[in-house]
C-alpha atoms as a PDB file:
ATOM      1  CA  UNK A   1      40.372 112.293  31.769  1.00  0.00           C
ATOM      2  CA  UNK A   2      38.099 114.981  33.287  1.00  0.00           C
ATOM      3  CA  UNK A   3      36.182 115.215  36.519  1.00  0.00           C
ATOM      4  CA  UNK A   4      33.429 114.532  34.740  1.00  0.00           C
ATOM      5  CA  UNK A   5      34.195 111.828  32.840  1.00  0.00           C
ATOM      6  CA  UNK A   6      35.710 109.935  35.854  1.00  0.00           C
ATOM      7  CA  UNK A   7      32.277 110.524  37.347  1.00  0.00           C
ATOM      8  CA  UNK A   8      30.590 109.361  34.790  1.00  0.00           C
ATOM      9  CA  UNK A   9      32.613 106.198  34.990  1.00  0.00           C
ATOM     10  CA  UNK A  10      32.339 105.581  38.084  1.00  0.00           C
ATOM     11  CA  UNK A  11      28.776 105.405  37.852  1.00  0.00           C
ATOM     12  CA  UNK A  12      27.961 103.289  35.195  1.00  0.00           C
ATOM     13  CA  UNK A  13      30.819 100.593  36.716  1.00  0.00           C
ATOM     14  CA  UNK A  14      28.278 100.907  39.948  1.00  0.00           C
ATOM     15  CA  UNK A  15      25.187 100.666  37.611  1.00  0.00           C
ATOM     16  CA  UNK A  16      26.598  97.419  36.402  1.00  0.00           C
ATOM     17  CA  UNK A  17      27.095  95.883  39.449  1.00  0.00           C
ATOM     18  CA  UNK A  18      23.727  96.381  40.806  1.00  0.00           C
ATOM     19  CA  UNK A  19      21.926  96.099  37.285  1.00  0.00           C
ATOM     20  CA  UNK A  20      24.319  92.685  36.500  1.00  0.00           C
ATOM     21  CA  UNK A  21      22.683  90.210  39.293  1.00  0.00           C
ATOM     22  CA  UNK A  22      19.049  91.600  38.681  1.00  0.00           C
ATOM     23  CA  UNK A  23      19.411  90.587  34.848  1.00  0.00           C
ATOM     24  CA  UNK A  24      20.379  87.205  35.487  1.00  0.00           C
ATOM     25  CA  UNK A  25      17.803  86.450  37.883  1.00  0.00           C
ATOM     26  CA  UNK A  26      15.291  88.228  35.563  1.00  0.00           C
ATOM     27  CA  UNK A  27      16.348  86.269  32.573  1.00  0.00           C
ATOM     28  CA  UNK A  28      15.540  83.042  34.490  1.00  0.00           C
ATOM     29  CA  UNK A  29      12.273  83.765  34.407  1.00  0.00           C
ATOM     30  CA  UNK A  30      12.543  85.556  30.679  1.00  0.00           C
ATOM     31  CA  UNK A  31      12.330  88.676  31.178  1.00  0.00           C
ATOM     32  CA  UNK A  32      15.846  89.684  30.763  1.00  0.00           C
ATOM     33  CA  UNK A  33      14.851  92.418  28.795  1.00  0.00           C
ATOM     34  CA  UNK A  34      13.672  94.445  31.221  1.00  0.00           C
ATOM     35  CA  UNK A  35      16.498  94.945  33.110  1.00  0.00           C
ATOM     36  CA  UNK A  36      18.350  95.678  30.067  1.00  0.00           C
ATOM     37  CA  UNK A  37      16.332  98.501  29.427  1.00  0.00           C
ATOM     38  CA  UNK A  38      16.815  99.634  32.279  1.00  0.00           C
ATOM     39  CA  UNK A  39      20.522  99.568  32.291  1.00  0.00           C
ATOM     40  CA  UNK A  40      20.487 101.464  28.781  1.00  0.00           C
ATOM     41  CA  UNK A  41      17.987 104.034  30.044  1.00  0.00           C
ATOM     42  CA  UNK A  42      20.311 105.250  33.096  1.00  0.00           C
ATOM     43  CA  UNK A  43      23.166 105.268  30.993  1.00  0.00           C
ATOM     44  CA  UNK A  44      21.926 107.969  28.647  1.00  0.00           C
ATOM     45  CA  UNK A  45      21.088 109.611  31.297  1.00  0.00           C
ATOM     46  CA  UNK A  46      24.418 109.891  32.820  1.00  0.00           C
ATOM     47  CA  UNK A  47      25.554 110.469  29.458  1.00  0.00           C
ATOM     48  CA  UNK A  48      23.329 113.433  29.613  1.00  0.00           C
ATOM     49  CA  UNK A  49      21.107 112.309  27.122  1.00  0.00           C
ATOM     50  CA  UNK A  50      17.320 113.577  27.518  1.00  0.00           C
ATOM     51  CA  UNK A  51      14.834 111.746  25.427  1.00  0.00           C
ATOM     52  CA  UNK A  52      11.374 113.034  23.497  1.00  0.00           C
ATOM     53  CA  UNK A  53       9.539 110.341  22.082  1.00  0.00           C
ATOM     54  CA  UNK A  54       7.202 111.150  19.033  1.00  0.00           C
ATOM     55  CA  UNK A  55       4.979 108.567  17.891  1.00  0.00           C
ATOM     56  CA  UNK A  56       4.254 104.921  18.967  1.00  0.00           C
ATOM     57  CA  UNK A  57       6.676 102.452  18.818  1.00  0.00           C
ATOM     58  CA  UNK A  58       5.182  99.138  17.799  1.00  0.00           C
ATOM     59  CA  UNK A  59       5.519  96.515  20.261  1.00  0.00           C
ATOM     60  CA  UNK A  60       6.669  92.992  19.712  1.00  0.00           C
ATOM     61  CA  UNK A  61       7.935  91.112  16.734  1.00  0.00           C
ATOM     62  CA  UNK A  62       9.274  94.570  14.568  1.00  0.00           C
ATOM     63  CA  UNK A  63      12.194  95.814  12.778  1.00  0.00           C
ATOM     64  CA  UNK A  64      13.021  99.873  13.487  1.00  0.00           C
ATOM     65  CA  UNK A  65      14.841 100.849  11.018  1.00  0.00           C
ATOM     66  CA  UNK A  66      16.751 104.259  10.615  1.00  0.00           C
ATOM     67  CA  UNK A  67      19.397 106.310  10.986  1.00  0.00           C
ATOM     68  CA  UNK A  68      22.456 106.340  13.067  1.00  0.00           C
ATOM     69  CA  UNK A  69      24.704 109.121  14.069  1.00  0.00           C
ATOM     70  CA  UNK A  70      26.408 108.350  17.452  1.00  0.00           C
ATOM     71  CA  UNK A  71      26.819 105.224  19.989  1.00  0.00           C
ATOM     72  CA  UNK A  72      24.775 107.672  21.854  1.00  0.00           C
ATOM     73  CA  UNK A  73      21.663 106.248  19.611  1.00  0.00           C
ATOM     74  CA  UNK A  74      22.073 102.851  21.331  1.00  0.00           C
ATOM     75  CA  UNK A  75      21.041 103.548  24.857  1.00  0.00           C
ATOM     76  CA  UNK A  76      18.508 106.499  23.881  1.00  0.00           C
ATOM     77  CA  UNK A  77      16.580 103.584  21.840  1.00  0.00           C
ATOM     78  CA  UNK A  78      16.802 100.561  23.874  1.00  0.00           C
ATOM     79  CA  UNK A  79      16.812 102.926  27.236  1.00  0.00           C
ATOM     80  CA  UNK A  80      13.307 104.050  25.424  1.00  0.00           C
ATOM     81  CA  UNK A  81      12.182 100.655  23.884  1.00  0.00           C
ATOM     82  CA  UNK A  82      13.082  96.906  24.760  1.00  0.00           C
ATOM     83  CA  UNK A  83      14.353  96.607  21.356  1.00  0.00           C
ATOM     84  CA  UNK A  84      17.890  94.729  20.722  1.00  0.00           C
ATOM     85  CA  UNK A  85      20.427  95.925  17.946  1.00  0.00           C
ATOM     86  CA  UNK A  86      21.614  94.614  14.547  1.00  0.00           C
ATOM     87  CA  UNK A  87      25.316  94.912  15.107  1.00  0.00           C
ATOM     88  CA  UNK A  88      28.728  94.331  13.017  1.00  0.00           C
ATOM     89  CA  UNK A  89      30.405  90.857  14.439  1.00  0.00           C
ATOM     90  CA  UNK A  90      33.637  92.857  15.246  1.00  0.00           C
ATOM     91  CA  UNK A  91      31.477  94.240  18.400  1.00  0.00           C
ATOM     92  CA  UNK A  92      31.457  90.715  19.396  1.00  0.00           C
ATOM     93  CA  UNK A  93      35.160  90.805  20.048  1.00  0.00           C
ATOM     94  CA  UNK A  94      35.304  94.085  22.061  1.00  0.00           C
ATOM     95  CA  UNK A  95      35.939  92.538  25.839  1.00  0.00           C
ATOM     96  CA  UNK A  96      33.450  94.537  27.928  1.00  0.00           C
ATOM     97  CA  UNK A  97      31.215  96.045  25.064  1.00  0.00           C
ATOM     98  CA  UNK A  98      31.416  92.564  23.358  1.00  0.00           C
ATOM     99  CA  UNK A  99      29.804  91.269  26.361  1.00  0.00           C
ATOM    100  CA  UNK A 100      27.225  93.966  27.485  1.00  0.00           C
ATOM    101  CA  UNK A 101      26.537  93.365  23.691  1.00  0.00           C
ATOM    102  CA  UNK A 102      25.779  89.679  24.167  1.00  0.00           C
ATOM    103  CA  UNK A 103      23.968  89.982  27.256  1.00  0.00           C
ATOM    104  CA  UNK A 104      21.545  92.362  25.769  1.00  0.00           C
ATOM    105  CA  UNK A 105      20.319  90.708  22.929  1.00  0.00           C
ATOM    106  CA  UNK A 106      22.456  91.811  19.857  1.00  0.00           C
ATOM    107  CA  UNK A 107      22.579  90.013  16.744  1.00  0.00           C
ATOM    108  CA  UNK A 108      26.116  90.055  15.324  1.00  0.00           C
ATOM    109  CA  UNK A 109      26.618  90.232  11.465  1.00  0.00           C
ATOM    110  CA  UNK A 110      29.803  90.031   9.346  1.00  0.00           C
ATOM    111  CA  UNK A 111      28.681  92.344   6.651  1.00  0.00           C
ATOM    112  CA  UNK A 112      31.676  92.051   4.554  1.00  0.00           C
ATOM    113  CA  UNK A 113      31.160  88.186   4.233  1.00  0.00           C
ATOM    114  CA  UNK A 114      29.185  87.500   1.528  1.00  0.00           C
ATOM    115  CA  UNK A 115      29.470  83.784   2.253  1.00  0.00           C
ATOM    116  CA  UNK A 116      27.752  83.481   5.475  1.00  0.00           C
ATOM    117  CA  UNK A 117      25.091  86.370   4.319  1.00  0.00           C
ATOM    118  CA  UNK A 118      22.520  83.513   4.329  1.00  0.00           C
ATOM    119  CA  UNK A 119      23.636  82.574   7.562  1.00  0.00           C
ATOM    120  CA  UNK A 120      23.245  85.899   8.999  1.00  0.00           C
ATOM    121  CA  UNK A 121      19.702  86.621   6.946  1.00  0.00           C
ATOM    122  CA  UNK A 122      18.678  83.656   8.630  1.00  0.00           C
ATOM    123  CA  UNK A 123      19.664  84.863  12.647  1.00  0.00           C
ATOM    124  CA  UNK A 124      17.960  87.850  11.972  1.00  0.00           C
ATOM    125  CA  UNK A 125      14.651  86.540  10.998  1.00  0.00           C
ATOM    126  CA  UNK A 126      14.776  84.222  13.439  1.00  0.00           C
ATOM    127  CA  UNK A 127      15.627  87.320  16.173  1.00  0.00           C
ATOM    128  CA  UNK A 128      12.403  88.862  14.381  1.00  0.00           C
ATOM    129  CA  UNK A 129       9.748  86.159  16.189  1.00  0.00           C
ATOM    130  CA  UNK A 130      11.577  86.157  19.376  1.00  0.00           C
ATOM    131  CA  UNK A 131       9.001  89.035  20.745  1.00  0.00           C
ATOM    132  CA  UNK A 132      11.208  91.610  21.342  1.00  0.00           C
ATOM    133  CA  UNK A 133      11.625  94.792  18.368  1.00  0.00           C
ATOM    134  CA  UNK A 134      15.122  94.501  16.406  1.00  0.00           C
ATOM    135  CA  UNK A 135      17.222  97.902  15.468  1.00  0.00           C
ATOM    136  CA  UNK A 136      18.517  98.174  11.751  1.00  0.00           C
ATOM    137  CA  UNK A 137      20.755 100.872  11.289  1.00  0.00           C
ATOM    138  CA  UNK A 138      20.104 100.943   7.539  1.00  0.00           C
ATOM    139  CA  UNK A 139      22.721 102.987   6.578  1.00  0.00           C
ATOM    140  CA  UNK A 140      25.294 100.395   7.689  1.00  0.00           C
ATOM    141  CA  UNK A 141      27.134 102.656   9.531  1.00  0.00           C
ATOM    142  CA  UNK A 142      27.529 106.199  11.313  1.00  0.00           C
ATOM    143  CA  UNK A 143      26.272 109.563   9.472  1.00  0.00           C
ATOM    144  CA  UNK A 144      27.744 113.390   9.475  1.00  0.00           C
ATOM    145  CA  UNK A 145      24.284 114.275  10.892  1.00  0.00           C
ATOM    146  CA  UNK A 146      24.537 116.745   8.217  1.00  0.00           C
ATOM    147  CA  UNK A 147      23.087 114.211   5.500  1.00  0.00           C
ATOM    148  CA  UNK A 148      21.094 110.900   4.773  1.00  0.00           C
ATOM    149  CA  UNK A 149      22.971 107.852   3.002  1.00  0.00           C
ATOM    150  CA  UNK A 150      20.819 105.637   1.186  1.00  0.00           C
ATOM    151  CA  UNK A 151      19.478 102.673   3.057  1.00  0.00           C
ATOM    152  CA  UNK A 152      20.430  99.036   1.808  1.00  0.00           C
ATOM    153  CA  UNK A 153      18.017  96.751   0.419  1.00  0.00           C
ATOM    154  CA  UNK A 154      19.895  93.912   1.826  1.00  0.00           C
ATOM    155  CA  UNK A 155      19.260  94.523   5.207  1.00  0.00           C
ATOM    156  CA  UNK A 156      15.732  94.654   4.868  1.00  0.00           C
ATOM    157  CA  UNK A 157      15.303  90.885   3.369  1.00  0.00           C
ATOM    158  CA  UNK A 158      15.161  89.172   6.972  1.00  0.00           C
ATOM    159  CA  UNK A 159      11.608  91.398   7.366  1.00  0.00           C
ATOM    160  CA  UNK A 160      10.210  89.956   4.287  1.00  0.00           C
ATOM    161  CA  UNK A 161      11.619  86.633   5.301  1.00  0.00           C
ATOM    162  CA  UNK A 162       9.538  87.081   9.090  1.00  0.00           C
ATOM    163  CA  UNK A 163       6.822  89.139   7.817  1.00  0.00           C
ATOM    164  CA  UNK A 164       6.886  91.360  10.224  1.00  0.00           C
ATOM    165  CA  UNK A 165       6.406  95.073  10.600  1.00  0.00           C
ATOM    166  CA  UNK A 166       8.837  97.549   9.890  1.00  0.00           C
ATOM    167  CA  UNK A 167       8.934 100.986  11.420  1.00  0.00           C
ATOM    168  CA  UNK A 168      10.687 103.971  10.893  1.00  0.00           C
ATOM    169  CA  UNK A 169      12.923 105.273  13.127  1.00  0.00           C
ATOM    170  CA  UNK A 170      14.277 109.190  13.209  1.00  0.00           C
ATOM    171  CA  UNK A 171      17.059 109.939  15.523  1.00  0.00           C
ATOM    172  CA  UNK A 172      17.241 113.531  15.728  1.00  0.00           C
ATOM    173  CA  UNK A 173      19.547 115.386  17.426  1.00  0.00           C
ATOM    174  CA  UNK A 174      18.174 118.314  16.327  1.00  0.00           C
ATOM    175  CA  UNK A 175      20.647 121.524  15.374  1.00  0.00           C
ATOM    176  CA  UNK A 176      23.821 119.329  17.071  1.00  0.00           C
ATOM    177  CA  UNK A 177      23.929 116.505  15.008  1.00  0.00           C
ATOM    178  CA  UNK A 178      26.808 117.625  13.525  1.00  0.00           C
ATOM    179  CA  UNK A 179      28.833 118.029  16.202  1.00  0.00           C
ATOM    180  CA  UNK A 180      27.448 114.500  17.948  1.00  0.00           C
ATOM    181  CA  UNK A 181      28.302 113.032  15.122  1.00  0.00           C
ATOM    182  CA  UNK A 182      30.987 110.186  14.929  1.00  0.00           C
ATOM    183  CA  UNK A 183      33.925 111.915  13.129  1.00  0.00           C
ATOM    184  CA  UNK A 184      34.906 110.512  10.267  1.00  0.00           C
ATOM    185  CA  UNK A 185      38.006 108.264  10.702  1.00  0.00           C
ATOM    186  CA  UNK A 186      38.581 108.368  14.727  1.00  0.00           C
ATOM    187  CA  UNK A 187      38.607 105.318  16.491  1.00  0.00           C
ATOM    188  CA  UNK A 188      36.563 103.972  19.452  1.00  0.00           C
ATOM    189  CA  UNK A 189      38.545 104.945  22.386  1.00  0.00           C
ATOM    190  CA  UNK A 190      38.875 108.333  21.175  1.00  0.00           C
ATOM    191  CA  UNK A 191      34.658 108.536  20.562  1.00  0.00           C
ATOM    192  CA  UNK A 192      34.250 106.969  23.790  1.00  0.00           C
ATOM    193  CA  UNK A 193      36.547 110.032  25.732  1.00  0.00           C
ATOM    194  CA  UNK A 194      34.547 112.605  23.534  1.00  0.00           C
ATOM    195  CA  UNK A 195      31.190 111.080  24.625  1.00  0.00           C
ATOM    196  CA  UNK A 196      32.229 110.632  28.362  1.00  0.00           C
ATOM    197  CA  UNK A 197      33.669 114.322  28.350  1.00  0.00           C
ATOM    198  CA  UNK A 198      30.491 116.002  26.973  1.00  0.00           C
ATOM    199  CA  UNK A 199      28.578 118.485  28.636  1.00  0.00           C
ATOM    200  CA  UNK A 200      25.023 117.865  29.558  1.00  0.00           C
ATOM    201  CA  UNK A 201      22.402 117.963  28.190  1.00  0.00           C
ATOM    202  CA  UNK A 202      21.962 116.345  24.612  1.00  0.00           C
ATOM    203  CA  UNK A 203      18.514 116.384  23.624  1.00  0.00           C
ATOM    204  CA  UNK A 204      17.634 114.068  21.118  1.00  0.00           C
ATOM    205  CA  UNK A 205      13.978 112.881  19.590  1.00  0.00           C
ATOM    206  CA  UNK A 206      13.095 109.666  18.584  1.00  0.00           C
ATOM    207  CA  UNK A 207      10.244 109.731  15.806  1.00  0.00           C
ATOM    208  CA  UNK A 208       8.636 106.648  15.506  1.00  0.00           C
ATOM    209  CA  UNK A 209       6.989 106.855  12.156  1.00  0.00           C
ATOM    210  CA  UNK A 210       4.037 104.606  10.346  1.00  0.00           C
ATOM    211  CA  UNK A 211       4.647 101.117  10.140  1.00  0.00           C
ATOM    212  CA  UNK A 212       5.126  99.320   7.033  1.00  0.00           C
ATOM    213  CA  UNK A 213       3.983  95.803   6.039  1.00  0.00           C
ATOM    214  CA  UNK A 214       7.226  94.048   5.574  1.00  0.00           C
ATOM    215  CA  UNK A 215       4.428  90.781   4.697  1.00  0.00           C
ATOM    216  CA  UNK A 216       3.248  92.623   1.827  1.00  0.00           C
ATOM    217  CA  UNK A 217       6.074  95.354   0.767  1.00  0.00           C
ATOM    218  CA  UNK A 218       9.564  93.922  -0.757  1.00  0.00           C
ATOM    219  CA  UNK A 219      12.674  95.079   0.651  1.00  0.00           C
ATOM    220  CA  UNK A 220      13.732  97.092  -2.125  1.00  0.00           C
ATOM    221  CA  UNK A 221      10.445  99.048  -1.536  1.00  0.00           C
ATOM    222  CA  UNK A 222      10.738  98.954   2.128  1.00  0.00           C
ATOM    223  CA  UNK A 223      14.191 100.205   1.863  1.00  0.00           C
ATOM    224  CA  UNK A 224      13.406 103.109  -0.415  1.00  0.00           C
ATOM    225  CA  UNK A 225      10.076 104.370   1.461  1.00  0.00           C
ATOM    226  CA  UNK A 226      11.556 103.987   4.784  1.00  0.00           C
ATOM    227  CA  UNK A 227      14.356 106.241   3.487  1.00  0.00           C
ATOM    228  CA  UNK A 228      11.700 108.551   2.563  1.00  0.00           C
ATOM    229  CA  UNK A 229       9.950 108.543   5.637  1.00  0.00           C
ATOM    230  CA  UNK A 230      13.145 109.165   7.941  1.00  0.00           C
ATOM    231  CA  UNK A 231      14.242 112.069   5.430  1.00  0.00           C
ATOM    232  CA  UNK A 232      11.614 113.823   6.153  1.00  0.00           C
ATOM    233  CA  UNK A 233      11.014 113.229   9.868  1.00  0.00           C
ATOM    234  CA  UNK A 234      14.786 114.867   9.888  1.00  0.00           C
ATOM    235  CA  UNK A 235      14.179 117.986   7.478  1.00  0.00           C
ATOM    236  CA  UNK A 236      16.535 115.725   4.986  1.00  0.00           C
ATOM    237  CA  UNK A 237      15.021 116.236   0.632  1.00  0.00           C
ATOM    238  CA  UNK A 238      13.630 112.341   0.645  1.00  0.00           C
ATOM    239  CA  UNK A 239      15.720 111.889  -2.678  1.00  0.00           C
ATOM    240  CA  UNK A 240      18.768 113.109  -2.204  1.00  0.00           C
ATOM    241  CA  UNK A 241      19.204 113.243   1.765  1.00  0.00           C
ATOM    242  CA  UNK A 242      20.759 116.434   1.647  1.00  0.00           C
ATOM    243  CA  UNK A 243      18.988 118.955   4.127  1.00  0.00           C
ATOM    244  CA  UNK A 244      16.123 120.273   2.760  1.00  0.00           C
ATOM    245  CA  UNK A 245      15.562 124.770   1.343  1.00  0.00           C
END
């Protein structure tokens, strides 16, 4: 392991320690959240991440939904926002992560397990009225930054179900999405050494794009405009989600 990533390390363990006691005196009082944030937000930035917001991200009871390149998307959004994450239920088994997982909101869903998908509609609408925004990584799972799979219709139904608003959510790393990118194929250790190891910085812009009505607008319609709308935030042709002439 390089310097750097030893460094690195070092100073999230020390980020945790001091960030861990102010949570759960925070969350006493419900406001949790906040520190979470918090956490997130300095770990990007010893990640090397630096952040452009463009747009408004709605406040309160929304979904963001978009794409999703890297693990480096998780603390650039909820370092930016005091949004908590959709996430597969095998994160739920992954000691530490499982954990900082846990404590920061995340709602775990077995995606494969079309018998508890009720179950799992259900926690997510009910995460939707809790006040704080929800991520959906609509493409239920990692890109090749180089393209835009379509998003699922499923995962939108828990909107309808809350009524809330959905936003669209661009995560652009710009000309290095590529390389950011989550290979294909390699496993988590070997992401987490590439992401520890990587030079600073990594500029990446979060476009926060016009709300939808997820009252009003089915999911199959939410999915499919939502699609559109991140497409183009990313330079992506809004039908086919290859990049654009």
């Amino acid at each position: 392991m390089s310097a750097r990533a030893v460094g690195r390390v070092l100073s999230m363990a020390g980020l945790l320690l001091v960030c861990l006691p102010a949570w759960a005196i925070l969350q006493l009082f419900g406001r949790g959240a906040v520190m979470v944030r918090f956490f997130l937000g300095c770990v990007g930035w010893l990640l090397g991440l630096r952040i452009k917001v463009v747009g408004r991200p709605v406040t309160g009871n929304v979904l963001y939904a978009g794409n999703h390149i890297s693990w480096l998307d998780i603390p650039a959004i909820g370092g930016t926002t005091p949004a908590r994450f959709i996430a597969k239920s095998e994160i739920a088994g992954w000691s530490l992560i499982g954990w900082l997982a846990k404590v920061g909101g995340s709602v775990f869903v077995a995606r494969q397990k079309r018998s508890e998908a009720r179950k799992q509609a259900n926690a997510v609408t009910v995460a939707l009225t809790e006040g704080r925004p929800v991520v959906l990584f609509a493409e239920a799972g990692t890109g090749d930054g180089l393209s835009l799979t379509p998003f699922r219709a499923s995962l939108f139904a828990a909107a309808n179900e809350a009524g809330v608003t959905v936003q669209p959510l661009a995560v652009d790393y710009g000309a290095r999405a590529g390389e950011i990118a989550w290979p294909h194929g390699a496993g988590f250790t070997s992401e987490l050494k590439r992401m520890l190891n990587r030079p600073a910085p990594v500029r990446v812009t979060l476009h926060f794009l016009a709300p939808l009505d997820g009252a009003r607008i089915d999911r199959k319609r939410l999915a499919s405009e939502t699609y559109a709308a991140v497409a183009k935030a990313l330079g992506f042709h809004p039908l086919t989600g290859e990049v654009s002439a």
